[in-house]
Protein backbone atom coordinates (compact mmCIF):
# COMPACT_ATOMS: atom_id res chain seq x y z
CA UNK A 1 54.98 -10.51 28.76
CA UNK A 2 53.52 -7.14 29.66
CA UNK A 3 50.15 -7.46 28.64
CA UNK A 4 49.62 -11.33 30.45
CA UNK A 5 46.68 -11.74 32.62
CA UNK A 6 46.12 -8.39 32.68
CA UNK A 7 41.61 -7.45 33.28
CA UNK A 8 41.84 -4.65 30.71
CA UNK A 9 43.46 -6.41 27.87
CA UNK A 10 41.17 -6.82 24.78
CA UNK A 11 40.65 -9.91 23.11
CA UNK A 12 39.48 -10.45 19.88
CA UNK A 13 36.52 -12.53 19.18
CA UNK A 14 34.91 -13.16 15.43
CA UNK A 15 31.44 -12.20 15.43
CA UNK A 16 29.41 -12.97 12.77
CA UNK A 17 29.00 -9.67 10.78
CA UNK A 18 25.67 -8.45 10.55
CA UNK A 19 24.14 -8.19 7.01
CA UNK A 20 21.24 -7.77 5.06
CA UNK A 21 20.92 -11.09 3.28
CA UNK A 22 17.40 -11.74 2.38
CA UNK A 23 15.45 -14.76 4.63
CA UNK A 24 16.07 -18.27 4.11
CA UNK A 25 13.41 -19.59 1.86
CA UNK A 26 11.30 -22.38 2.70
CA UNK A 27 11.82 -26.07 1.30
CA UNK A 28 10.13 -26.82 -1.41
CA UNK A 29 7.39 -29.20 0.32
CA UNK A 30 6.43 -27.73 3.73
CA UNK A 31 6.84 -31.04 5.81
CA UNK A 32 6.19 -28.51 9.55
CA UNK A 33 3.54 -29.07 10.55
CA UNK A 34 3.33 -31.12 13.94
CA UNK A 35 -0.15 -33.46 14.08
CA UNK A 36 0.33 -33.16 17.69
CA UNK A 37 -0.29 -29.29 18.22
CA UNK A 38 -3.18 -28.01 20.38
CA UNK A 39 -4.68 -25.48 18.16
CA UNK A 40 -6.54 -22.28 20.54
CA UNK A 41 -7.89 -19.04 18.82
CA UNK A 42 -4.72 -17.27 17.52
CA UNK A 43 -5.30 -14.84 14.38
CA UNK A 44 -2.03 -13.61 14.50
CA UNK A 45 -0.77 -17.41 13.78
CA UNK A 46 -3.33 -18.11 11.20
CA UNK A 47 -2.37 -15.00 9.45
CA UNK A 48 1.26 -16.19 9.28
CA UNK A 49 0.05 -19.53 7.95
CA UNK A 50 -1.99 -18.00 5.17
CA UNK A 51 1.50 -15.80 4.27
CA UNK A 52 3.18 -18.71 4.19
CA UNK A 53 0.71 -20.71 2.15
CA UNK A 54 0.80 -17.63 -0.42
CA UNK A 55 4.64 -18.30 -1.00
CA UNK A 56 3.72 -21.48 -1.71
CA UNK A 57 0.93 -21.38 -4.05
CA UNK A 58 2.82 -18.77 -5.81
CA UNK A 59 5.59 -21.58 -6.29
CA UNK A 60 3.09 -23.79 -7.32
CA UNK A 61 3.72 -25.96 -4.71
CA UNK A 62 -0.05 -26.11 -3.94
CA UNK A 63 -0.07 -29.38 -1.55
CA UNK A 64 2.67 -27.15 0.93
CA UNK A 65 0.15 -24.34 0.56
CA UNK A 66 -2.81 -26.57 1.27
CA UNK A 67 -1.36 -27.91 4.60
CA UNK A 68 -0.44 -24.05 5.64
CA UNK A 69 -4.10 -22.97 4.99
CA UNK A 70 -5.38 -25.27 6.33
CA UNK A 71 -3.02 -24.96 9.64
CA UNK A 72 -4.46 -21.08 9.10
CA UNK A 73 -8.20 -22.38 9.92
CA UNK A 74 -7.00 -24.86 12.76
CA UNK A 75 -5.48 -21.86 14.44
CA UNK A 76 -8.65 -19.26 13.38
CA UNK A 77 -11.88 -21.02 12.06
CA UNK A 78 -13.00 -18.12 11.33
CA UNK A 79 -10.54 -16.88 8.80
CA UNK A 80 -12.73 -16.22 5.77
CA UNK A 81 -9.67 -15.73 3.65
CA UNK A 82 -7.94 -19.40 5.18
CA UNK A 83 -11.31 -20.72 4.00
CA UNK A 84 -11.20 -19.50 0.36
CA UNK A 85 -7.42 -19.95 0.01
CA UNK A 86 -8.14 -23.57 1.03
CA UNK A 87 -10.23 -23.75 -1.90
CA UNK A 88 -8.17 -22.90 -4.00
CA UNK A 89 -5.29 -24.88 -2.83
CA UNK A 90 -7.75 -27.88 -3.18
CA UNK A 91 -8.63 -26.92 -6.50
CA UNK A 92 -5.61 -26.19 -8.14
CA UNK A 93 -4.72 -30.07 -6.48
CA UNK A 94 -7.95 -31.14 -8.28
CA UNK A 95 -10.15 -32.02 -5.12
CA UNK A 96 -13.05 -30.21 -5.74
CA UNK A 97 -15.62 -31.53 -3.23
CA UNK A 98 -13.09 -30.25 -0.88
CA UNK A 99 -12.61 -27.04 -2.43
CA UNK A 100 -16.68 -26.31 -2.63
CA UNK A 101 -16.73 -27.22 1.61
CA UNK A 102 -14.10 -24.65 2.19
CA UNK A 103 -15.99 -22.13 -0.30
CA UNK A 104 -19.05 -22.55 1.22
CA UNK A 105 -17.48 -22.12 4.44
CA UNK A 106 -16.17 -18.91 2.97
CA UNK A 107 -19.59 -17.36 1.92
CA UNK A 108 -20.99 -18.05 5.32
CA UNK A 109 -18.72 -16.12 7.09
CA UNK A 110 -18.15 -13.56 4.64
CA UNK A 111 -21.64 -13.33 2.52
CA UNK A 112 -20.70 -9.90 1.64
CA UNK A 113 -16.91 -10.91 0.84
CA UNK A 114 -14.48 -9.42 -2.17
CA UNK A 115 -14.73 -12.70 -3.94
CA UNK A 116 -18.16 -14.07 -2.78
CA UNK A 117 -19.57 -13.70 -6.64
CA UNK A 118 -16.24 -15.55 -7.74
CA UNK A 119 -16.80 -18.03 -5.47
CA UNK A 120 -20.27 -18.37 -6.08
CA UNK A 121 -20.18 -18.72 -9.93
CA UNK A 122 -17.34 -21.63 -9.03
CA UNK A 123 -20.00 -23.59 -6.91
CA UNK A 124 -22.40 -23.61 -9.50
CA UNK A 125 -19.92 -24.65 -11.86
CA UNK A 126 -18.45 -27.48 -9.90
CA UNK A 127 -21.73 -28.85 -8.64
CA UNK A 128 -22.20 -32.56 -9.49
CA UNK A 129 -25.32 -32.98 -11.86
């Protein structure tokens, strides 16, 4: 036994390789999000929601997407864009009084937004008579 005990001799240990699989996709229904966070100003956070909520809206899981936007505005309540894409979560779910508060939330902080006159023609056309 030359090579027993010896510092210098190697050993060989099985490390995971390293490759370039793609990310591990979220469930289906988004069941993260902890009642009991503090929520301070953090953009960066709100941003990740709203990227989040976009994967799932895209799925067409639009309740998942709703909780992430609306995480997205608990972290930044001024997020025009978590305000709009909360209204459309909320509409594609078919809650449209909650939808038109999160629009008009959106046209007050944006007036001059990219989908203000979207938005707008939607209010008029979801208004109660």
């Amino acid at each position: 036994m030359p090579n027993a005990g010896r510092a210098g001799s190697r050993v060989s240990r099985s490390r995971p390789a390293a490759t370039d699989a793609p990310p591990q996709e979220p469930p289906e229904e988004d069941l993260t999000v902890d009642p009991k966070t503090q929520y301070v100003l953090n953009p960066l956070q709100a941003e990740k929601e709203v990227r989040i909520g976009n994967y799932y809206f895209k799925k067409g899981s639009y309740k998942a997407a709703s909780r992430r936007y609306e995480e997205a505005v608990k972290w930044d309540p001024n997020s025009a864009e978590g305000w709009y894409k909360v209204g459309e979560a909320q509409e594609k779910l078919g809650n449209a009084k909650l939808a038109r508060e999160a629009w008009a939330k959106y046209v007050e902080l944006q007036p001059d937004g990219k989908f203000v006159a979207q938005v707008k023609k939607k209010l008029t056309q979801n208004q109660k008579p």
